[in-house]
Protein backbone atom coordinates (compact mmCIF):
# COMPACT_ATOMS: atom_id res chain seq x y z
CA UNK A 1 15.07 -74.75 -9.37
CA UNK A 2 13.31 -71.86 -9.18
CA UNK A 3 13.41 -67.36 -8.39
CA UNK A 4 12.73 -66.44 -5.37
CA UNK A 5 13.53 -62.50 -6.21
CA UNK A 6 14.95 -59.95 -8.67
CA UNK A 7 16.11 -56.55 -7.26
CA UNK A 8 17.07 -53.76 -9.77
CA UNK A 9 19.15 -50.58 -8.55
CA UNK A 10 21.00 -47.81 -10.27
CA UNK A 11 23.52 -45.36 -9.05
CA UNK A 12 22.08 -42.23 -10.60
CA UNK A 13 23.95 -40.02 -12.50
CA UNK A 14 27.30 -42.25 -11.41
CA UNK A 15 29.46 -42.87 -8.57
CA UNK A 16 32.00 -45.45 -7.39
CA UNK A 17 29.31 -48.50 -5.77
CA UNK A 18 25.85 -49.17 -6.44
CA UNK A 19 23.82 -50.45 -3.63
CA UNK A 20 20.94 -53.05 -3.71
CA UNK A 21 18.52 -53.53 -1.22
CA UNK A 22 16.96 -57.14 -1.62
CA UNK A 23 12.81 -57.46 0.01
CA UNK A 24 13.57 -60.46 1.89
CA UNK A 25 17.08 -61.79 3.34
CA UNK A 26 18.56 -65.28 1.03
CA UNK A 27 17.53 -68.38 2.05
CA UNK A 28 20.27 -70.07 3.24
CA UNK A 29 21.97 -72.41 0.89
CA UNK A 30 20.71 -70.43 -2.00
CA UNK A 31 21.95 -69.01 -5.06
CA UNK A 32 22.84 -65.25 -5.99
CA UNK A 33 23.19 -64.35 -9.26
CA UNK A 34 24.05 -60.23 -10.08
CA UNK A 35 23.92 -58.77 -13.50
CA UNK A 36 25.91 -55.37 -13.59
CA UNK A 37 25.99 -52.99 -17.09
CA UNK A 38 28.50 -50.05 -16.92
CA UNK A 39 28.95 -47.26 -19.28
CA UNK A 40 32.42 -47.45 -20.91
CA UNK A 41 33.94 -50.16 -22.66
CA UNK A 42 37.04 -50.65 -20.44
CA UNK A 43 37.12 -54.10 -18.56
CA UNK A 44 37.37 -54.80 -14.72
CA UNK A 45 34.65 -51.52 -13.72
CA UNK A 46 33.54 -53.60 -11.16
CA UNK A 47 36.49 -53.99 -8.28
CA UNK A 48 34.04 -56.40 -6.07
CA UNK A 49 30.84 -56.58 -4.49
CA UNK A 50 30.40 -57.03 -0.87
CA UNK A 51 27.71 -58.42 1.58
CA UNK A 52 27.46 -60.29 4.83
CA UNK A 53 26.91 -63.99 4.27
CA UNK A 54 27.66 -64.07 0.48
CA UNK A 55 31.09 -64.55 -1.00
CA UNK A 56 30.84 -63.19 -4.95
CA UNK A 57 32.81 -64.27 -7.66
CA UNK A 58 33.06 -62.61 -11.08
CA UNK A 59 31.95 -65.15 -14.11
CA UNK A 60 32.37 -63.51 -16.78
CA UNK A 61 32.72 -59.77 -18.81
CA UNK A 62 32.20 -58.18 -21.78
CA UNK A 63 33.08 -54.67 -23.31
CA UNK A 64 31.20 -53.67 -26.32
CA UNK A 65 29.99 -50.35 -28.08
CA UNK A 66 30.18 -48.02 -24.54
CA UNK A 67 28.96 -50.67 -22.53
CA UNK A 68 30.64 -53.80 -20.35
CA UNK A 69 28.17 -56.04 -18.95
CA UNK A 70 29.82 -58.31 -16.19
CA UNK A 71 27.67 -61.01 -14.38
CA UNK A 72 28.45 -62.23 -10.94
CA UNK A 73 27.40 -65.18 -8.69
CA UNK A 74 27.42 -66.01 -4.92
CA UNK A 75 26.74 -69.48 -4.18
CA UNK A 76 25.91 -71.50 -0.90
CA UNK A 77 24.52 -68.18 0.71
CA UNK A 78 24.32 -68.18 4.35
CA UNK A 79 22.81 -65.63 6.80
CA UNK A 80 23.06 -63.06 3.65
CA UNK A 81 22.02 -59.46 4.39
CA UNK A 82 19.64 -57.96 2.22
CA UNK A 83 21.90 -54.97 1.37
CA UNK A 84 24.37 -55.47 -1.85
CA UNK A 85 27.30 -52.90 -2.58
CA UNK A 86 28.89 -53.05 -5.75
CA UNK A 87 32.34 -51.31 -5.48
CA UNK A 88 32.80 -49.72 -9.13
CA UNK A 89 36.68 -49.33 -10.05
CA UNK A 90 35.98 -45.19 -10.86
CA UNK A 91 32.75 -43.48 -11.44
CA UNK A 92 30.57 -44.20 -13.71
CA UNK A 93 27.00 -45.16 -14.56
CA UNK A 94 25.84 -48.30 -13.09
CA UNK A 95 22.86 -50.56 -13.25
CA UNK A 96 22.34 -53.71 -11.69
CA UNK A 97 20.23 -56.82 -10.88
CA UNK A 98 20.39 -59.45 -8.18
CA UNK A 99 18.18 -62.92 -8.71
CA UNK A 100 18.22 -65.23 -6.37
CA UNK A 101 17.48 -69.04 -6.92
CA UNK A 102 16.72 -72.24 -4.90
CA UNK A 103 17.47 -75.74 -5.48
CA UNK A 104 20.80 -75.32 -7.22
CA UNK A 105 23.95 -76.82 -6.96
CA UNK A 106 25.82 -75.12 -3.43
CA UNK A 107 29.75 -76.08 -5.30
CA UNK A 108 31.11 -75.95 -8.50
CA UNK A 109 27.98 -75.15 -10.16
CA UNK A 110 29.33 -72.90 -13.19
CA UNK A 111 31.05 -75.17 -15.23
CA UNK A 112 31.11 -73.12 -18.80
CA UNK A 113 31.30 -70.02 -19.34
CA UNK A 114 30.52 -68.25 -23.04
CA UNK A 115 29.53 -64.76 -24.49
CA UNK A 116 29.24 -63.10 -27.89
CA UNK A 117 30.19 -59.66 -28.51
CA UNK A 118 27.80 -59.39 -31.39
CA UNK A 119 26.42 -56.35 -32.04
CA UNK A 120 22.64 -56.82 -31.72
CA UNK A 121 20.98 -55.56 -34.56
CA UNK A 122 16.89 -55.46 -33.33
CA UNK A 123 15.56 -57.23 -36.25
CA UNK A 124 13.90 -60.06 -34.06
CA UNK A 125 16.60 -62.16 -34.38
């Protein structure tokens, strides 16, 4: 396993989709992995994201202290594009990250899913 490439966009002061362009196109077969953080703690701000050659499912959300933070994955990628839209459920502040990996698992490759809703405190826990 290994990354091949982070991206990291924002949609500016808000809006209702962030876009992403990755460097390079996905290796086929590969493994996208998207990381979005929304202001608001309402669940669901993210209605989909869309790009040619990727089908993404959500993994998991959580809404804590004016942020949600939802992570995404696309697995099996092939002939991706190298632009990403998120499609955001109303406006509001987005920021997100796309990693892509080789050398995983092209199905059923999430099999757990967990999060804590801990408030982080800074103290180098």
């Amino acid at each position: 396993m290994a990354r091949i490439q982070t991206k990291t966009a924002n949609n500016g002061a808000g809006g209702t989709s962030c876009s992403i362009t990755m460097d390079a196109a996905p290796t086929d077969g590969n493994l996208l992995v998207m990381t979005v953080a929304t202001s608001g703690t309402a669940t669901g701000r993210v209605s989909s994201i869309t790009q040619t050659g990727a089908s993404w499912a959500r993994a998991t959300e959580i809404a804590k202290t004016g942020v949600t933070c939802e992570i995404w994955y696309a697995m099996n990628v092939s002939g991706a594009a190298t632009g990403i839209t998120v499609n955001l459920a109303s406006s509001i502040i987005a920021i997100c990250t796309v990693l892509e990996y080789s050398a995983m698992a092209t199905t059923s490759a999430l099999d757990k899913i967990a999060s804590n809703s801990a408030d982080y405190g800074g103290g180098g826990e």
